[in-house]
N, C-alpha and C. Protein backbone atom coordinates (compact mmCIF):
# COMPACT_ATOMS: atom_id res chain seq x y z
N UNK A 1 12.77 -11.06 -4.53
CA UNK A 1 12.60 -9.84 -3.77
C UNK A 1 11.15 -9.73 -3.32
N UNK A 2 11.17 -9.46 -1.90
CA UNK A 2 9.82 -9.56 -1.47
C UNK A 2 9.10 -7.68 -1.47
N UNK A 3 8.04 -7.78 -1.81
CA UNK A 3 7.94 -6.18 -1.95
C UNK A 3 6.68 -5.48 -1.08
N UNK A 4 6.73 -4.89 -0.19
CA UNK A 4 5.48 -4.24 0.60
C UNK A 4 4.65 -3.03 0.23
N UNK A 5 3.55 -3.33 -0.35
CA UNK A 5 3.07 -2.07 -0.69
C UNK A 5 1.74 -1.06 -0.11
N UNK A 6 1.68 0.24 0.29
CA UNK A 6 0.79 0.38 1.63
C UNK A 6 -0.29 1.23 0.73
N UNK A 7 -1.57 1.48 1.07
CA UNK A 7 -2.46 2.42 1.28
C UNK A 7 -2.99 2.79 2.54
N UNK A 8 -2.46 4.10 2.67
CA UNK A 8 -2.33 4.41 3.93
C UNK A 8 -3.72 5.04 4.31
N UNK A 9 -4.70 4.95 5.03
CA UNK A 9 -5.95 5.53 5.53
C UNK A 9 -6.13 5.45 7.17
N UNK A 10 -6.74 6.35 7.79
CA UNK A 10 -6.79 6.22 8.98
C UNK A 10 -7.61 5.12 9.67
N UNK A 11 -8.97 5.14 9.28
CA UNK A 11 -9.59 4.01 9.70
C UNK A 11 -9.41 2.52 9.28
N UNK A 12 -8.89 2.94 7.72
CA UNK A 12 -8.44 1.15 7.01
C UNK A 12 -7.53 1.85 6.42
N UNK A 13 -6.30 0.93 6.92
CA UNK A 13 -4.53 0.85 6.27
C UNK A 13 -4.71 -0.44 5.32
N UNK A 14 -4.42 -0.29 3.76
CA UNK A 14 -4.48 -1.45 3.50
C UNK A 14 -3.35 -1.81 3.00
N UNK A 15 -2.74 -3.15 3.09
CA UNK A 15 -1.52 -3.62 2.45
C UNK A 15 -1.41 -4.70 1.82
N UNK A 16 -0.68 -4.92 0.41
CA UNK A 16 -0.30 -5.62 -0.16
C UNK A 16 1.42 -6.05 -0.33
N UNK A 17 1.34 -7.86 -0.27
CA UNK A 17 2.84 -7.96 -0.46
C UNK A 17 2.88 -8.66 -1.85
N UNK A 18 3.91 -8.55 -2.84
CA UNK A 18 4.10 -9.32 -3.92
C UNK A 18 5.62 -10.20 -4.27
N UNK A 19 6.16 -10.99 -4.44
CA UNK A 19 7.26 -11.61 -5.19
C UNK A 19 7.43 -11.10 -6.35
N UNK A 20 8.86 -11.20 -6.53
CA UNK A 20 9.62 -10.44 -7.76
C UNK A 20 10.33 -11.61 -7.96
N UNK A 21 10.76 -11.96 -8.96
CA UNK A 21 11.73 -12.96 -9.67
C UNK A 21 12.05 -13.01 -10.69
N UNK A 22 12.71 -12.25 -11.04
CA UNK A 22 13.06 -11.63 -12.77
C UNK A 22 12.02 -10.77 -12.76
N UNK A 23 11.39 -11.08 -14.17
CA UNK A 23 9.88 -10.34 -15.04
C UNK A 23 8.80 -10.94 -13.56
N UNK A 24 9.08 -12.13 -13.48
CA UNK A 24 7.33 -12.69 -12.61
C UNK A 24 7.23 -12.07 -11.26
N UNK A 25 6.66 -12.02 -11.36
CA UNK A 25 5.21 -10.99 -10.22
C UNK A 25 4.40 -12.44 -9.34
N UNK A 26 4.38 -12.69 -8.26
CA UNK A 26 3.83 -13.06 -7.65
C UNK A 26 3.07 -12.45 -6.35
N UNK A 27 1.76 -13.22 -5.87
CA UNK A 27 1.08 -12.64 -4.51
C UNK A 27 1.72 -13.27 -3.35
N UNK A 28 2.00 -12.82 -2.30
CA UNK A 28 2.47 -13.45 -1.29
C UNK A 28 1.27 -13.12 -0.06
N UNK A 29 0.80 -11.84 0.09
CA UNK A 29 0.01 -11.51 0.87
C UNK A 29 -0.89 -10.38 0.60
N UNK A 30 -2.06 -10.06 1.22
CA UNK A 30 -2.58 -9.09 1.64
C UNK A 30 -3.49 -8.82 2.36
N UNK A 31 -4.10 -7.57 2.86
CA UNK A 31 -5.04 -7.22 4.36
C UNK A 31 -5.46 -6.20 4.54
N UNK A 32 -6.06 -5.65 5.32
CA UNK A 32 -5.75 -4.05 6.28
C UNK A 32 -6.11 -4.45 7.55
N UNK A 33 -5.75 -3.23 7.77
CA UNK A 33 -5.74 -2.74 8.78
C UNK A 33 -6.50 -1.55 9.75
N UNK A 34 -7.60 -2.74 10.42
CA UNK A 34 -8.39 -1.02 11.11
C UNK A 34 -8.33 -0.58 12.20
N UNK A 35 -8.75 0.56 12.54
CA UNK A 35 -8.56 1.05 13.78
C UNK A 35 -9.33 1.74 14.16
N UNK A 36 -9.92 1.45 15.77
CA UNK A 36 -11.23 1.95 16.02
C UNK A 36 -11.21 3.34 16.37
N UNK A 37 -12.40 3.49 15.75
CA UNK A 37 -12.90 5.00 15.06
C UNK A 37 -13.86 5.42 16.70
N UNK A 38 -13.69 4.91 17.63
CA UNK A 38 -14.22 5.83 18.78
C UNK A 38 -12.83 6.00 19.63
N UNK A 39 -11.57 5.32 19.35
CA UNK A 39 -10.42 5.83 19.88
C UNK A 39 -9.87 7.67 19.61
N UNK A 40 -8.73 7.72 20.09
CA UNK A 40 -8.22 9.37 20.10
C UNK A 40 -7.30 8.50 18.83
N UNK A 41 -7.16 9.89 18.55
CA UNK A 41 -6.21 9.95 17.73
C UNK A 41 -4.61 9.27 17.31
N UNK A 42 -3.96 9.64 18.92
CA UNK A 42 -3.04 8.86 19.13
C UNK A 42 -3.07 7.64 19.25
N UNK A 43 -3.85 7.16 20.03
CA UNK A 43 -4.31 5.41 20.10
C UNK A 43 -4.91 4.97 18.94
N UNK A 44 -5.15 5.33 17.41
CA UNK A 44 -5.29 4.68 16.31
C UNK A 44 -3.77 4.87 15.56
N UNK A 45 -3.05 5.82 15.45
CA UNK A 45 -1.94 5.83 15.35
C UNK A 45 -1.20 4.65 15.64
N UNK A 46 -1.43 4.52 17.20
CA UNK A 46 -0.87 3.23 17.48
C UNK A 46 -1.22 1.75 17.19
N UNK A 47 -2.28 1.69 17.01
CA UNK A 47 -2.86 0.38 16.36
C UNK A 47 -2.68 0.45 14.70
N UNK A 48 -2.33 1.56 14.69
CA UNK A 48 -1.70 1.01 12.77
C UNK A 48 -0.31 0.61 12.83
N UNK A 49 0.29 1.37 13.58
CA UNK A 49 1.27 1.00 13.77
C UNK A 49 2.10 -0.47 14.14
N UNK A 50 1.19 -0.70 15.17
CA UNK A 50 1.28 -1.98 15.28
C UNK A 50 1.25 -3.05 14.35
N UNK A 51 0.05 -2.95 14.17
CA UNK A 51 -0.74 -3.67 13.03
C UNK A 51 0.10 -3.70 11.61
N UNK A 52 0.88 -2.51 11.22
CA UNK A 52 2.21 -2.75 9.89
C UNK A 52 3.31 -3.43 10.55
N UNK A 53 3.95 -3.38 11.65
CA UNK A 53 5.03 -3.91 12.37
C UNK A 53 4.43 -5.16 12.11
N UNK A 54 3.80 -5.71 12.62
CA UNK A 54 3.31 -7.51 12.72
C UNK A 54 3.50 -7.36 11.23
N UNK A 55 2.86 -6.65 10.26
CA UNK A 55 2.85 -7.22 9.30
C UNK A 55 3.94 -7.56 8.39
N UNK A 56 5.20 -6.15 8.74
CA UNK A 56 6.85 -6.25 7.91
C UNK A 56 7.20 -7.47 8.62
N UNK A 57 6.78 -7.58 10.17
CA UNK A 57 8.16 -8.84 10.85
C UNK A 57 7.72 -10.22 10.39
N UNK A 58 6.31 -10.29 9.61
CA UNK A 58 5.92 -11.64 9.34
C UNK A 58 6.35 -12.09 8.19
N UNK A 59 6.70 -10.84 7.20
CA UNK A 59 6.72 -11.20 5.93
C UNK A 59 8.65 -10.39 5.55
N UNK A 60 8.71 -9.97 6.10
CA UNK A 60 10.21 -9.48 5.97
C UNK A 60 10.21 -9.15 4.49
N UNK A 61 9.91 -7.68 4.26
CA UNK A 61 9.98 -7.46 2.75
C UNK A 61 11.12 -6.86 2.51
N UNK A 62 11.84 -6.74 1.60
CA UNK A 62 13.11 -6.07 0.37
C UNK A 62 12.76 -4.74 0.21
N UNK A 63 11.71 -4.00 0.26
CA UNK A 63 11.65 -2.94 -0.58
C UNK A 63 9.91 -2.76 0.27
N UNK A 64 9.48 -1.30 -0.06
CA UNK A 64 8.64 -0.29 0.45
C UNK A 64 8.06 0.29 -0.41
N UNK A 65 7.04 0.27 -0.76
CA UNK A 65 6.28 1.95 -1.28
C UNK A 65 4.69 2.04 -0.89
N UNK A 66 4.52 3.24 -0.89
CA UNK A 66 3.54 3.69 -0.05
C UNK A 66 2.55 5.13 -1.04
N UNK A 67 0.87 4.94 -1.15
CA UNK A 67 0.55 5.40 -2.04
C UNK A 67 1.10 7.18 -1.30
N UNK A 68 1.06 8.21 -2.26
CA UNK A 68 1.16 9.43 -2.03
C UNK A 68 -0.71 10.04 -1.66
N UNK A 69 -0.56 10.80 -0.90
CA UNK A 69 -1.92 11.52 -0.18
C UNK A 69 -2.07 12.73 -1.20
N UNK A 70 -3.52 12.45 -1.31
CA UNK A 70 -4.02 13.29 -1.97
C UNK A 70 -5.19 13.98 -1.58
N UNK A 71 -5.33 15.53 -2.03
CA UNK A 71 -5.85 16.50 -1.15
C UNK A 71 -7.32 16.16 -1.19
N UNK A 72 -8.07 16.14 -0.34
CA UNK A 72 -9.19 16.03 -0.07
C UNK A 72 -9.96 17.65 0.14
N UNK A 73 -11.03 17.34 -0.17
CA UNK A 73 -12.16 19.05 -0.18
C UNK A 73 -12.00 19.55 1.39
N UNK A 74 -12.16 18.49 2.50
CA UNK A 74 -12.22 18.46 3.48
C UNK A 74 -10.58 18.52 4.46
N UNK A 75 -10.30 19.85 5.05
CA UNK A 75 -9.13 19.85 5.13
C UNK A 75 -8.56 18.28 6.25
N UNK A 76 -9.46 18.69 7.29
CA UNK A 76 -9.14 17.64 8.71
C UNK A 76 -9.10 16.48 7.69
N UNK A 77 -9.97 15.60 6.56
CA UNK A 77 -9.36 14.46 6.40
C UNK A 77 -8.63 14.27 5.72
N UNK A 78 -7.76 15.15 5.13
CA UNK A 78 -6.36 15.16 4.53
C UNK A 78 -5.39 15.45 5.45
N UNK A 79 -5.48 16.15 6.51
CA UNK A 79 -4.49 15.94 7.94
C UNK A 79 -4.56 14.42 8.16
N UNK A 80 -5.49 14.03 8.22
CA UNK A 80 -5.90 12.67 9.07
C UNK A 80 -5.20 11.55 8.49
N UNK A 81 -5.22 11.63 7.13
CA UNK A 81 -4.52 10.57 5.85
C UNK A 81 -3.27 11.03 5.83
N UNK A 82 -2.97 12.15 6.12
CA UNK A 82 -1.53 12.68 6.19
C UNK A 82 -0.80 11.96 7.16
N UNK A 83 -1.52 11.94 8.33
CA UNK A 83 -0.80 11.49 9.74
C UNK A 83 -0.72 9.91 9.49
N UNK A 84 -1.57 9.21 8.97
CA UNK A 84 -1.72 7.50 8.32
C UNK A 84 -0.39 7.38 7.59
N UNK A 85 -0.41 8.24 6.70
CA UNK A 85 0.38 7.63 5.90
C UNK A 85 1.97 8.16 6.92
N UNK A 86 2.22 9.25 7.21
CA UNK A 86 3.41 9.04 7.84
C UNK A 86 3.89 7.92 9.06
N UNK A 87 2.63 6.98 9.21
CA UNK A 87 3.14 6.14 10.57
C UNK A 87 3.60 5.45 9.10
N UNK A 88 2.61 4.87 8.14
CA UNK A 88 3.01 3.58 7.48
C UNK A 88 4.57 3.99 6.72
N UNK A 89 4.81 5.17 6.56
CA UNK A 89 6.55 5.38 6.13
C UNK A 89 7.48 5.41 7.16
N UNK A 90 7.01 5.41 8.42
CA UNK A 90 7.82 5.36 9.37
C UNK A 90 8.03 3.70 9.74
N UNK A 91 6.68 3.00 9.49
CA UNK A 91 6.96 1.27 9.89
C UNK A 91 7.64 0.93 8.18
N UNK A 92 7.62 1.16 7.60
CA UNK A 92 8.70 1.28 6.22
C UNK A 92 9.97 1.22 6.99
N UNK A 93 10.19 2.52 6.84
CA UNK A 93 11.69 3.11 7.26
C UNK A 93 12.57 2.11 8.55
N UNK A 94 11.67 1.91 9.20
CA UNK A 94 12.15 1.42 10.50
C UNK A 94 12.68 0.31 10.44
N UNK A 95 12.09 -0.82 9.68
CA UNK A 95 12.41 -2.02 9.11
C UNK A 95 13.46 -2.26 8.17
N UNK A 96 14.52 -0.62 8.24
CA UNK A 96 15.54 -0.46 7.51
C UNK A 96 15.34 -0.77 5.76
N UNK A 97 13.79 -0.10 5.44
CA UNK A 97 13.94 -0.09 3.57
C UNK A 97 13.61 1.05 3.51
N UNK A 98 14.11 1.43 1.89
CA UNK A 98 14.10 2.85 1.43
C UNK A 98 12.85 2.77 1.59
N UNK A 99 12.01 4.07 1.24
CA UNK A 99 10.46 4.14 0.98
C UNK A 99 10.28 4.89 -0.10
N UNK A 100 9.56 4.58 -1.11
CA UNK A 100 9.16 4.58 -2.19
C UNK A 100 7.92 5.38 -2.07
N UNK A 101 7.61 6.65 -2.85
CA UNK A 101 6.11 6.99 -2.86
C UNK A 101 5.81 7.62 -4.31
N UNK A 102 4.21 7.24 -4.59
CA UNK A 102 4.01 7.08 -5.99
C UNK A 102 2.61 7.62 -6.15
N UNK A 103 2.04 8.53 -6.87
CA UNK A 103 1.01 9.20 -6.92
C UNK A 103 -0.25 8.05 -7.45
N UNK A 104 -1.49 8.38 -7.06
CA UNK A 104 -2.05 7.63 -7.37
C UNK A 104 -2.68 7.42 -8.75
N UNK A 105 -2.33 8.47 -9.37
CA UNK A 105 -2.15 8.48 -11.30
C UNK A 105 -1.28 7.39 -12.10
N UNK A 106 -0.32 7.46 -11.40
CA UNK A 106 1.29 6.72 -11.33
C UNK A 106 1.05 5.27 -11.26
N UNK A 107 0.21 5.14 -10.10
CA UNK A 107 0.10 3.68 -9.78
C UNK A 107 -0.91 2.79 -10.92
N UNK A 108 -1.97 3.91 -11.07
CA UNK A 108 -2.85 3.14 -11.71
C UNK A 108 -2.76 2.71 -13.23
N UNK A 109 -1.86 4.04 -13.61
CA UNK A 109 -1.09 3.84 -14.78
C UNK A 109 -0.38 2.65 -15.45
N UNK A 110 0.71 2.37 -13.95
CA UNK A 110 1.80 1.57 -14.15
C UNK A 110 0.70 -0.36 -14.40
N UNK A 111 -0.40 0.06 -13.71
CA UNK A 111 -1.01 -1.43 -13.71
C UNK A 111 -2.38 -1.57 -14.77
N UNK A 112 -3.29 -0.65 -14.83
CA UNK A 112 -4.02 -0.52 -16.16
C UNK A 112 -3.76 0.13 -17.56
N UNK A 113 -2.94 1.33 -17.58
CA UNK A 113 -2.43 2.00 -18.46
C UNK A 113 -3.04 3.21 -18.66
N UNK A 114 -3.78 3.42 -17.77
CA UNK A 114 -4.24 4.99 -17.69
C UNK A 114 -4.70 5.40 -16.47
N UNK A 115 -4.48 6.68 -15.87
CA UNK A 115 -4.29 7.41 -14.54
C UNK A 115 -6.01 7.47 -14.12
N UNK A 116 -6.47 7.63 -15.34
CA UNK A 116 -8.03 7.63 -14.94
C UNK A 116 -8.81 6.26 -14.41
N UNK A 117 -8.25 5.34 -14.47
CA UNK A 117 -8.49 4.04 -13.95
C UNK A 117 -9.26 3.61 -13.08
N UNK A 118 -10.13 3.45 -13.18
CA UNK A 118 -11.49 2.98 -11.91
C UNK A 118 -10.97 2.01 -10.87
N UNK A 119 -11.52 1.90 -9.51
CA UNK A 119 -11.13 0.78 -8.62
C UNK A 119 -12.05 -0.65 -9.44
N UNK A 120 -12.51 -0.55 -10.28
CA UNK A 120 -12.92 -2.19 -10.59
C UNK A 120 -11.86 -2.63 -11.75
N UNK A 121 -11.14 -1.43 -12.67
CA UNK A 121 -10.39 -1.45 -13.35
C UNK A 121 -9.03 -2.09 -12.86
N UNK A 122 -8.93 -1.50 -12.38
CA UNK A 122 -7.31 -1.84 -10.99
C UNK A 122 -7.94 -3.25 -10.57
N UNK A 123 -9.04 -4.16 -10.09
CA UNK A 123 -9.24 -4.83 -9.42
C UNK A 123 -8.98 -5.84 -10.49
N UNK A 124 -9.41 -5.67 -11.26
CA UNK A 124 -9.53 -6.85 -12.36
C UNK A 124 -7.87 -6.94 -12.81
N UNK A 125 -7.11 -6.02 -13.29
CA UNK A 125 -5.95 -6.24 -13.88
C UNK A 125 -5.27 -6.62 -12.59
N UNK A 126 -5.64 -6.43 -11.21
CA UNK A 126 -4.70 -7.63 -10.14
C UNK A 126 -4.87 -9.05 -10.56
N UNK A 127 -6.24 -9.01 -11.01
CA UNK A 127 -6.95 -10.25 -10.89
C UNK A 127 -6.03 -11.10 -12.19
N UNK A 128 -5.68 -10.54 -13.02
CA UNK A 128 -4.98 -10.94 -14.56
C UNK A 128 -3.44 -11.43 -14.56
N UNK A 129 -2.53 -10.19 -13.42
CA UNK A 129 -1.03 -10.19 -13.21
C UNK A 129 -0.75 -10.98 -11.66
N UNK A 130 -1.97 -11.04 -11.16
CA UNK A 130 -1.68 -11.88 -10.14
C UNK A 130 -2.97 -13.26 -9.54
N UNK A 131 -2.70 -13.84 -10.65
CA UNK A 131 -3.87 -15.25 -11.09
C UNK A 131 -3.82 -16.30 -9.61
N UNK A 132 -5.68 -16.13 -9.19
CA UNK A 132 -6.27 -17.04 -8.29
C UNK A 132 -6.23 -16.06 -6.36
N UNK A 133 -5.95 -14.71 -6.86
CA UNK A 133 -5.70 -13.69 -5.54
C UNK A 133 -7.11 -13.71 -5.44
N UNK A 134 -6.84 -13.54 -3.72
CA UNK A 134 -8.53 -13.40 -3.17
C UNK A 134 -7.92 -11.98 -2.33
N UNK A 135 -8.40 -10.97 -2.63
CA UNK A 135 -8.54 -9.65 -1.89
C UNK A 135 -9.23 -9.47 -1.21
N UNK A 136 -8.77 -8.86 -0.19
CA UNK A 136 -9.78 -8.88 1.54
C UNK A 136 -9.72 -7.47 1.29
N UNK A 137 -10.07 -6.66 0.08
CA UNK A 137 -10.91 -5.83 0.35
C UNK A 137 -10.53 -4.27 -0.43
N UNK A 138 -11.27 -3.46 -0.55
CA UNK A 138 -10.24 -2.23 -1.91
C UNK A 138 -9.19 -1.97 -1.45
N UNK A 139 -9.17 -1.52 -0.12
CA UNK A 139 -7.68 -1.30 0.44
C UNK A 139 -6.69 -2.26 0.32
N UNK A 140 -6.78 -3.16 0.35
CA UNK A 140 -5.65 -4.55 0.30
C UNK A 140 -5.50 -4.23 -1.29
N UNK A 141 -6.45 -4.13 -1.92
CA UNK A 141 -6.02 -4.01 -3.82
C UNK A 141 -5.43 -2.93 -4.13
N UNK A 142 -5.87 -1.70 -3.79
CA UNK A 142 -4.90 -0.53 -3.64
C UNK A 142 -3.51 -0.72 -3.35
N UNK A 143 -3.22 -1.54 -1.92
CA UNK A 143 -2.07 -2.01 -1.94
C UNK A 143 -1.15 -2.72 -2.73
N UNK A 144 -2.26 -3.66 -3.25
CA UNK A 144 -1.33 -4.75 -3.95
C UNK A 144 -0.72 -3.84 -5.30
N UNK A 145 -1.84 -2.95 -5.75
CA UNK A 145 -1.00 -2.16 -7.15
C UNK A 145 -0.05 -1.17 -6.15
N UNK A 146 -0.13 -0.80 -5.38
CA UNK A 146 0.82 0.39 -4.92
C UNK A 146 2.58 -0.91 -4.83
N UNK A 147 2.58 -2.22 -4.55
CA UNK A 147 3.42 -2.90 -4.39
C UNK A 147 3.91 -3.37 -5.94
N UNK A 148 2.66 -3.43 -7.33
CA UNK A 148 3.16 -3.70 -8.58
C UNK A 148 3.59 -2.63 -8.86
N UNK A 149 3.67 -1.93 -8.76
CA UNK A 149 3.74 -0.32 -9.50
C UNK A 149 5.39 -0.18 -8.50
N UNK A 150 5.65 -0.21 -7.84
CA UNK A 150 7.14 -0.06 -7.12
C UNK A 150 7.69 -1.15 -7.91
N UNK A 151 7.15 -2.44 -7.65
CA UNK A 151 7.92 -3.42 -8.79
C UNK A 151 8.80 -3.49 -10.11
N UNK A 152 7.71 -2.76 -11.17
CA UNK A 152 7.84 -2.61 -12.15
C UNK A 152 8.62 -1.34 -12.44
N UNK A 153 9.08 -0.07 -11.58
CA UNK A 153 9.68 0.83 -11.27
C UNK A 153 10.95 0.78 -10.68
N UNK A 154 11.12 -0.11 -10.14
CA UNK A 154 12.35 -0.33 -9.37
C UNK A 154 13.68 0.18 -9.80
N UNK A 155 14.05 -0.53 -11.13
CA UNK A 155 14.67 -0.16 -12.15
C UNK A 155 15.56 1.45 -11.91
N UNK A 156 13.94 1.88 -12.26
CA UNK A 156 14.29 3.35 -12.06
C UNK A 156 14.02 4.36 -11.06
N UNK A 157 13.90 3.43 -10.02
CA UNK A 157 13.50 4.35 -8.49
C UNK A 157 14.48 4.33 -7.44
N UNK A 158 15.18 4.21 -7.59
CA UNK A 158 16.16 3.65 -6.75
C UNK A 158 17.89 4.74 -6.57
């Protein structure tokens, strides 16, 4: 089972793909995705959009999940991550898979063992469950746990 997992941001979308095969966990891919920040609104929309389409039709994944948005101090950039993440559940959806969404307590949980989990924390335990990955970058690692964390959930998400 091939598995797609998103962090959705406006300027960088990042995504991770992983293999499932029984218990084993494998890397198959990961990236982001940016979009230029002197465009409108709608025209970055569309270049994420794009930019996840190329990425489901290359890799044809089984399954979806996508981190959950969380409120920011600043209202406009929690609209802004709001609107991100609904293209990346819509290039989910479209590609005919359920979509999966998972708080970012949840995620970090499911891959270090506690919600308080630092991004070097998360980076390293990719580095452990998915041996010789080269990450193009926090967003792509974000992804890749937002794709272990649906993995290891499946079970019971479904």
């Amino acid at each position: 089972m091939i598995i797609i997992g998103i962090d959705p941001g406006l300027t960088c979308t990042g995504w991770g793909i992983v293999a499932k095969s029984g218990s084993r966990l494998s890397h198959v891919a990961n990236g982001q995705i940016r979009t230029d920040a002197k465009a409108d609104m709608a025209q970055r929309l569309v270049e994420l959009d794009a930019g996840l389409a190329a990425v489901i039709a290359a890799h044809q994944p089984d399954a979806g999940a996508v981190e959950e948005v969380f409120v920011n101090v600043n209202p406009q950039s929690t609209l802004k991550l709001g609107q991100a993440r609904g293209v990346a559940m819509l290039a989910v959806a479209r590609a005919g898979l359920h979509v999966a969404e998972y708080p970012t307590k949840v995620i970090k949980k499911a891959l270090v063992g506690t919600g308080g989990a630092d991004k070097t924390q998360v980076q390293a335990m990719l580095k452990v469950l998915l041996p010789g990955v080269a990450l193009k970058g926090s967003d792509a690692a974000d992804a890749l746990a937002v794709a272990i964390c649906h993995a290891n959930m499946m079970g019971s998400h479904r």
